[in-house]
Protein backbone atom coordinates (compact mmCIF):
# COMPACT_ATOMS: atom_id res chain seq x y z
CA UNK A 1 -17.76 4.58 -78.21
CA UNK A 2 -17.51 6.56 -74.87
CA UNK A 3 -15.28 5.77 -72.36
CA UNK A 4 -16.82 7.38 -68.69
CA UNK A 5 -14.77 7.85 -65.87
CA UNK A 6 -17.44 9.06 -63.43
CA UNK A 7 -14.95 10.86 -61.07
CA UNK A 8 -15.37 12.88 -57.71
CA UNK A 9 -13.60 15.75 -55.86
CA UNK A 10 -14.06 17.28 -52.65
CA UNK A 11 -14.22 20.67 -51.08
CA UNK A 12 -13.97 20.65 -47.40
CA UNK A 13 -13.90 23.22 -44.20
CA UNK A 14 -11.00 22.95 -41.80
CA UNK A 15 -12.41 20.90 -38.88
CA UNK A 16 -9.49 22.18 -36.11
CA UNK A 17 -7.49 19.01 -36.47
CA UNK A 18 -5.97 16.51 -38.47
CA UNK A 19 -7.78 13.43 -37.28
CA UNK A 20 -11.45 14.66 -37.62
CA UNK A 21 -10.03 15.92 -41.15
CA UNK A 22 -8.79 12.56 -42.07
CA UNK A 23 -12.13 11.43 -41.12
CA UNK A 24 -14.44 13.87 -43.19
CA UNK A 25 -12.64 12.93 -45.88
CA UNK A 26 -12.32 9.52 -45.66
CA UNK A 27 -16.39 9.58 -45.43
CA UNK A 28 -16.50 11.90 -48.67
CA UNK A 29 -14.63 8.98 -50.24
CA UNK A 30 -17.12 6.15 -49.11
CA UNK A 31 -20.31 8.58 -50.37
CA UNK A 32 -18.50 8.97 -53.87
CA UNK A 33 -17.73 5.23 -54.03
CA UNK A 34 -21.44 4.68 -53.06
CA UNK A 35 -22.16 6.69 -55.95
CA UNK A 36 -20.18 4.73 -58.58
CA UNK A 37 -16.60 7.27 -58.28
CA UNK A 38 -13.73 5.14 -59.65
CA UNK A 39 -11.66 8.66 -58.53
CA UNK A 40 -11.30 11.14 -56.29
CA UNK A 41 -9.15 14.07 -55.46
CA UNK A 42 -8.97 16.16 -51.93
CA UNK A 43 -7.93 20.33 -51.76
CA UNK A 44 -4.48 21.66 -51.04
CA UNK A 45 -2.99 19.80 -47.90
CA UNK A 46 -6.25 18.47 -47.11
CA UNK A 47 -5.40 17.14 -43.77
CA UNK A 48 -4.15 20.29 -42.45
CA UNK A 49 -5.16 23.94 -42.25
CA UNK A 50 -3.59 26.62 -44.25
CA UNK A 51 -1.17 27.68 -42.18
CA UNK A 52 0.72 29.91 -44.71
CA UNK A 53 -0.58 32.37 -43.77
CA UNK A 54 1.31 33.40 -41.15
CA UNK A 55 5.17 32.56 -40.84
CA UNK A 56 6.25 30.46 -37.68
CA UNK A 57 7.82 27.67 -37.09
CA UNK A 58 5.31 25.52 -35.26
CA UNK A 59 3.50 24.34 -38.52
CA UNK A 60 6.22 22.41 -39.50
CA UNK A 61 4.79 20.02 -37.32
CA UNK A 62 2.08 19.07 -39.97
CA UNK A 63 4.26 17.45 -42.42
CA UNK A 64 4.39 13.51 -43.21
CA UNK A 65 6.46 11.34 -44.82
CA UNK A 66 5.25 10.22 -48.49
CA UNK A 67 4.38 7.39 -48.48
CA UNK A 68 5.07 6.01 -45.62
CA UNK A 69 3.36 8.80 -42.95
CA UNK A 70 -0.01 7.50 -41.56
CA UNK A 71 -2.52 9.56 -43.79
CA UNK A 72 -0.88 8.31 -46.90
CA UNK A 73 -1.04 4.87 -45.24
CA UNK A 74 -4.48 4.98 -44.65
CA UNK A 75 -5.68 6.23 -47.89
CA UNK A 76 -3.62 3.85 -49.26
CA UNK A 77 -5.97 1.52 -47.46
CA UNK A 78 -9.38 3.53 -48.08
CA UNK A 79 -8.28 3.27 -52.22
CA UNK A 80 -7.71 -0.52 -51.74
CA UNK A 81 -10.85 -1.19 -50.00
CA UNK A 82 -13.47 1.00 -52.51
CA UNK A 83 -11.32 -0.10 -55.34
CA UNK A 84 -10.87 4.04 -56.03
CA UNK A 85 -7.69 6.20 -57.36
CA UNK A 86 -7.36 8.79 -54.38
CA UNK A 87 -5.16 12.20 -55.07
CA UNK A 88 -3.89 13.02 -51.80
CA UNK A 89 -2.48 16.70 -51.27
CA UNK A 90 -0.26 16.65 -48.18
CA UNK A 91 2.72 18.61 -46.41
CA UNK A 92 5.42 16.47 -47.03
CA UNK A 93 8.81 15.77 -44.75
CA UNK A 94 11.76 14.18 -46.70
CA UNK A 95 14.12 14.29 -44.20
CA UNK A 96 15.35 17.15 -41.68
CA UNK A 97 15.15 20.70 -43.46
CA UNK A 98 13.49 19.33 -46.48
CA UNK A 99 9.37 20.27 -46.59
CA UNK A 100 7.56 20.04 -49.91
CA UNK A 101 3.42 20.66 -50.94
CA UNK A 102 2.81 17.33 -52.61
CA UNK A 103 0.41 15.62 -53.76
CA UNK A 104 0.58 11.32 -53.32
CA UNK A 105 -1.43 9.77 -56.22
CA UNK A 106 -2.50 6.25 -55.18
CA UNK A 107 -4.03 3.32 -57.17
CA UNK A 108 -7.86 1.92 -57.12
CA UNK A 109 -5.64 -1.53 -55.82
CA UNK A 110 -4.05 0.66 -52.94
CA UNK A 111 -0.48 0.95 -54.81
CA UNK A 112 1.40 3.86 -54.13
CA UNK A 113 1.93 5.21 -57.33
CA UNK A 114 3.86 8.39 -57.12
CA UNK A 115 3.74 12.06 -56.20
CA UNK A 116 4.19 15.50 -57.36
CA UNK A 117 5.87 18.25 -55.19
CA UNK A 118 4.30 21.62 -56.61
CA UNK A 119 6.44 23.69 -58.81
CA UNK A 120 5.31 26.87 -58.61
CA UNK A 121 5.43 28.74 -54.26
CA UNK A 122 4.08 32.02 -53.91
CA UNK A 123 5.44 34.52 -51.17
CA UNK A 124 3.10 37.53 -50.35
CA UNK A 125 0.73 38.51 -47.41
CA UNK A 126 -1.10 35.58 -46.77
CA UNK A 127 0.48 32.79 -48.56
CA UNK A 128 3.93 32.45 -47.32
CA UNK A 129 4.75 29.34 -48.96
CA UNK A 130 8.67 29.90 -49.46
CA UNK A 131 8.68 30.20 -45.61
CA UNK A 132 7.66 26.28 -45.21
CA UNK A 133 8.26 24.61 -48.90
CA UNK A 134 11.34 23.92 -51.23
CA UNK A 135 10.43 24.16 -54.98
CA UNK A 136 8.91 21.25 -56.18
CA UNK A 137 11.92 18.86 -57.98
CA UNK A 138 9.85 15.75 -59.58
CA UNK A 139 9.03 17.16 -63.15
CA UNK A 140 5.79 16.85 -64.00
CA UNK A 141 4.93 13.33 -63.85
CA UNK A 142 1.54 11.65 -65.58
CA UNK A 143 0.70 8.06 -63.89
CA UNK A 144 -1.25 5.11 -65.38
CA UNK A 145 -4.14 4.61 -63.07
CA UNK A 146 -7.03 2.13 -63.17
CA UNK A 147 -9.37 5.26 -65.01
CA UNK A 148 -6.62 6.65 -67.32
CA UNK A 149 -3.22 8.86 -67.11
CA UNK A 150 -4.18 11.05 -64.19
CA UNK A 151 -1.71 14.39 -63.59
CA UNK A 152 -1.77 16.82 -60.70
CA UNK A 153 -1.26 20.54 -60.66
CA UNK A 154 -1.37 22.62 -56.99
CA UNK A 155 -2.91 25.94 -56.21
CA UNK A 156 -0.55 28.61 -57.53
CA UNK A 157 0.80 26.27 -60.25
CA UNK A 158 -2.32 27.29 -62.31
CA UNK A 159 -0.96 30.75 -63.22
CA UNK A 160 2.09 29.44 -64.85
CA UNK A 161 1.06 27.39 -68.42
CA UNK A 162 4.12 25.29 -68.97
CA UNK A 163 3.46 22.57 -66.20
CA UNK A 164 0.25 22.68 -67.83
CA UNK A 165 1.65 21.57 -71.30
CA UNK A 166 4.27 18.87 -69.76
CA UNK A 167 1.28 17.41 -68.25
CA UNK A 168 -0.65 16.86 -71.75
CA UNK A 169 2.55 16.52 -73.86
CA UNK A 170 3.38 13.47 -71.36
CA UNK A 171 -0.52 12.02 -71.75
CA UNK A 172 -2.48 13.39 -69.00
CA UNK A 173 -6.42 12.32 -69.12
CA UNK A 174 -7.19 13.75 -66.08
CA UNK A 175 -5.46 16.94 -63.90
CA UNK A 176 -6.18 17.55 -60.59
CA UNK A 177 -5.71 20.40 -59.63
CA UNK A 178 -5.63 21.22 -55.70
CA UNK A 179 -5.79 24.61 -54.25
CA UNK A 180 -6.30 27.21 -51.26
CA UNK A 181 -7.34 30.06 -52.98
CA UNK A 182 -9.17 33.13 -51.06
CA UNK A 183 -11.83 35.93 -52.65
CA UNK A 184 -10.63 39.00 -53.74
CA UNK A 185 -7.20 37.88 -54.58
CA UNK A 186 -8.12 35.96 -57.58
CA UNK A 187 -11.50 34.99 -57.32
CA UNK A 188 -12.40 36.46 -60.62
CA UNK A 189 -9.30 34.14 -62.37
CA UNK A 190 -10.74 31.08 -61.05
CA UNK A 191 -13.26 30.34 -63.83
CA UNK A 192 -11.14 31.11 -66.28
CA UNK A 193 -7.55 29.89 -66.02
CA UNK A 194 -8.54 25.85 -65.72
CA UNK A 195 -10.86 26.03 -68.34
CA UNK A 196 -8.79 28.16 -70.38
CA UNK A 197 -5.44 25.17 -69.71
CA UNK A 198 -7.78 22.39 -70.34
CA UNK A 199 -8.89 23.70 -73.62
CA UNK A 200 -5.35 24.91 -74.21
CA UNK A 201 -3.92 21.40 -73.71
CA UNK A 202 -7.33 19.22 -74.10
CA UNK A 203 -7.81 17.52 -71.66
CA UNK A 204 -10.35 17.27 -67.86
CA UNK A 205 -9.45 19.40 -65.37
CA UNK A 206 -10.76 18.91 -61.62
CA UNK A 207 -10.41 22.21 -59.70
CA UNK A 208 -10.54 22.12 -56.14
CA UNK A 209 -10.58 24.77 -53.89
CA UNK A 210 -11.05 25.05 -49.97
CA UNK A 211 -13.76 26.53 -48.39
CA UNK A 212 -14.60 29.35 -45.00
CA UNK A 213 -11.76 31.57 -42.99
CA UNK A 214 -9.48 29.26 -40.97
CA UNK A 215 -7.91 29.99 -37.15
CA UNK A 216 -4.31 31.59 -39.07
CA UNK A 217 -5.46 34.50 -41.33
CA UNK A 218 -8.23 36.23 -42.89
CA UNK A 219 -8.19 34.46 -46.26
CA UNK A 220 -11.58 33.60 -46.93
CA UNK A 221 -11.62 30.24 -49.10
CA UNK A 222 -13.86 30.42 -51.94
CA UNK A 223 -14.82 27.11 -52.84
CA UNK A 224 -16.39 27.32 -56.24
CA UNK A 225 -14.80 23.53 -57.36
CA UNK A 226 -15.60 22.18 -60.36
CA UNK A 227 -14.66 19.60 -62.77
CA UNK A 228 -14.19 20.77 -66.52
CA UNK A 229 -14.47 19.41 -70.26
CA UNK A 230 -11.37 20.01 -73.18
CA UNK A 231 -14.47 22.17 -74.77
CA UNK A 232 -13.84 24.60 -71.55
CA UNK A 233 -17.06 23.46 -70.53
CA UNK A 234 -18.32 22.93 -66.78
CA UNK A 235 -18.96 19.47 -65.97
CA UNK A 236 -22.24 19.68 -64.28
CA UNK A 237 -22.59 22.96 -62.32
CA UNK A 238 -19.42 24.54 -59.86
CA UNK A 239 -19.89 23.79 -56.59
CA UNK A 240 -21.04 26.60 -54.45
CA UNK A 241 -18.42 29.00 -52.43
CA UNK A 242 -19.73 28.93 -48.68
CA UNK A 243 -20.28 25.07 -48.17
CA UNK A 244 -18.42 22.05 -48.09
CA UNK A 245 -19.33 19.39 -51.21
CA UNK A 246 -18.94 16.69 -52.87
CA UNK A 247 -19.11 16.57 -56.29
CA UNK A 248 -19.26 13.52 -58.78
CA UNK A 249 -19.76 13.84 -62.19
CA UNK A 250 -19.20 12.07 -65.45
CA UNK A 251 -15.92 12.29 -67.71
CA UNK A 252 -16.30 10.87 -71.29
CA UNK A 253 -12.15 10.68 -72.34
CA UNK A 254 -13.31 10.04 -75.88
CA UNK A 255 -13.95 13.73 -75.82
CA UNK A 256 -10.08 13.90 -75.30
CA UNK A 257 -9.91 12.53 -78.52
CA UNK A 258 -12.54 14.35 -80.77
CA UNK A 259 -11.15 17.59 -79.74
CA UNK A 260 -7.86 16.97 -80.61
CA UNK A 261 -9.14 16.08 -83.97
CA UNK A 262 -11.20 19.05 -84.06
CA UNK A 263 -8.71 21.70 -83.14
CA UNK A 264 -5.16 20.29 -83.84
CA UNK A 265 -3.45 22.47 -81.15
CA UNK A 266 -0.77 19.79 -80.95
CA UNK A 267 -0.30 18.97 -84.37
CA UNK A 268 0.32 22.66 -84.47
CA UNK A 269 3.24 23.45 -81.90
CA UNK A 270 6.18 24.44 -82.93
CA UNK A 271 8.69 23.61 -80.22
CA UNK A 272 11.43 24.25 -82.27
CA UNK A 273 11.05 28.29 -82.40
CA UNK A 274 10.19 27.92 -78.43
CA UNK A 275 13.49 28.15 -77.38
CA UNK A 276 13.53 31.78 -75.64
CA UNK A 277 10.86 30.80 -73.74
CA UNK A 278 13.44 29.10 -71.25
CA UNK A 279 16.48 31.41 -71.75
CA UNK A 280 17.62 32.97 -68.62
């Protein structure tokens, strides 16, 4: 018997501020709802630009508490009242000197959940994240929402396939995983290291990626999101890389379940010759 999660995800162009951001993608939210989402999941600090790329001081001003900073608050608020889980990427301040890239996942009841502070920073021309962010100190956590175990993975995390593996050895469903990613610089990995993890570790995938060339650099944000299967396979077709979209689409978990049957891969580990792997 199936068991659909008909989940959404959003790819968005930096409007110039954080309120009108907020906004756009608080109305994303109500669409999805309107179309029967029971989830959704926003891009890489969604409520900001990407201000990485470029090194100054200023942009420190962006950064929230989680949860208690307003734009958690109010999609705390926005879950409660379309009865939706919400995945909420956001620069986050935990006291003076301390700046992570998190993402707050929030219940369909409007219960703060948890987050995830991102792992993985890189530091080259254009993405400056060491500059702003401390390395993300939370593990990999997997949370028990209202659709299923729901995990979160950001941007740059992608290339690395460990945080991958925590996330399905600890029961992850669902991975969102947020991003800022610009063409030319790895355009040509993009369909092909999430569906490679999510048949690696069998489970959905939700890749999200922002979308034009923002006020601070000349990245040029790809879009291209796209939700995708533990057969590798695109859930519905990619969104496109130019426009800002919505996209809902259908996830059948028991698929979680055949394939695992079907291909064993974690019947088949062998953790105990994987030590090396973490030497120094």
């Amino acid at each position: 018997m199936s068991h659909v999660v008909r989940a959404a995800l959003v790819q968005a162009k930096w409007t110039g501020d954080t309120g009108s951001m907020v906004d756009v993608h608080e109305q994303h939210a109500r669409r999805a709802a309107a179309q029967g989402a029971r989830i959704i999941g926003f891009q890489e600090m969604f409520n900001a630009p990407y201000f990485c790329q470029v090194q100054d001081d200023e942009h420190h001003r962006w950064a929230e508490p989680v949860p208690d900073g307003p734009t958690v608050q109010r999609m705390r608020a926005l879950a409660r009242e379309l009865s939706m889980v919400v995945v909420v990427p956001i620069f986050e301040l935990d006291g003076p000197g301390f700046y992570y890239n998190t993402a707050a996942v929030i219940d369909a009841d409007g219960s703060y959940l948890g987050k995830y502070r991102k792992h993985h920073l890189p530091h080259l021309p254009g993405f400056w994240e060491k500059y702003y962010f401390r390395p993300g100190n939370l593990g990999w956590p997997v949370f028990d929402t209202a659709v299923g175990r729901v995990g979160v993975y950001i941007c740059y995390d992608r290339h690395f396939p460990e945080g991958w593996r925590a996330l399905g050895l600890a029961g992850a469903q669902i991975v969102y995983n947020p991003s800022a990613t610009s063409r030319g610089l790895s355009s040509y990995l993009w369909k092909l290291e999430q569906p490679a993890a999510a048949v690696a570790n069998e489970y959905f995938v939700a890749a999200i990626n922002r979308v034009g060339v923002e006020e601070y650099g000349d990245n040029d944000f790809y879009g291209s999101s796209y939700f995708v299967d533990p057969y590798g396979q695109f859930v519905g077709d990619p969104a496109g890389d130019a426009d800002e979209e919505l996209l809902v689409r259908d996830l059948d978990l028991e698929v979680i379940d055949e394939v695992r049957r079907k291909w064993a891969f974690y019947r088949d580990r062998r953790p105990d010759a994987y030590g090396p792997l973490t030497r120094p």
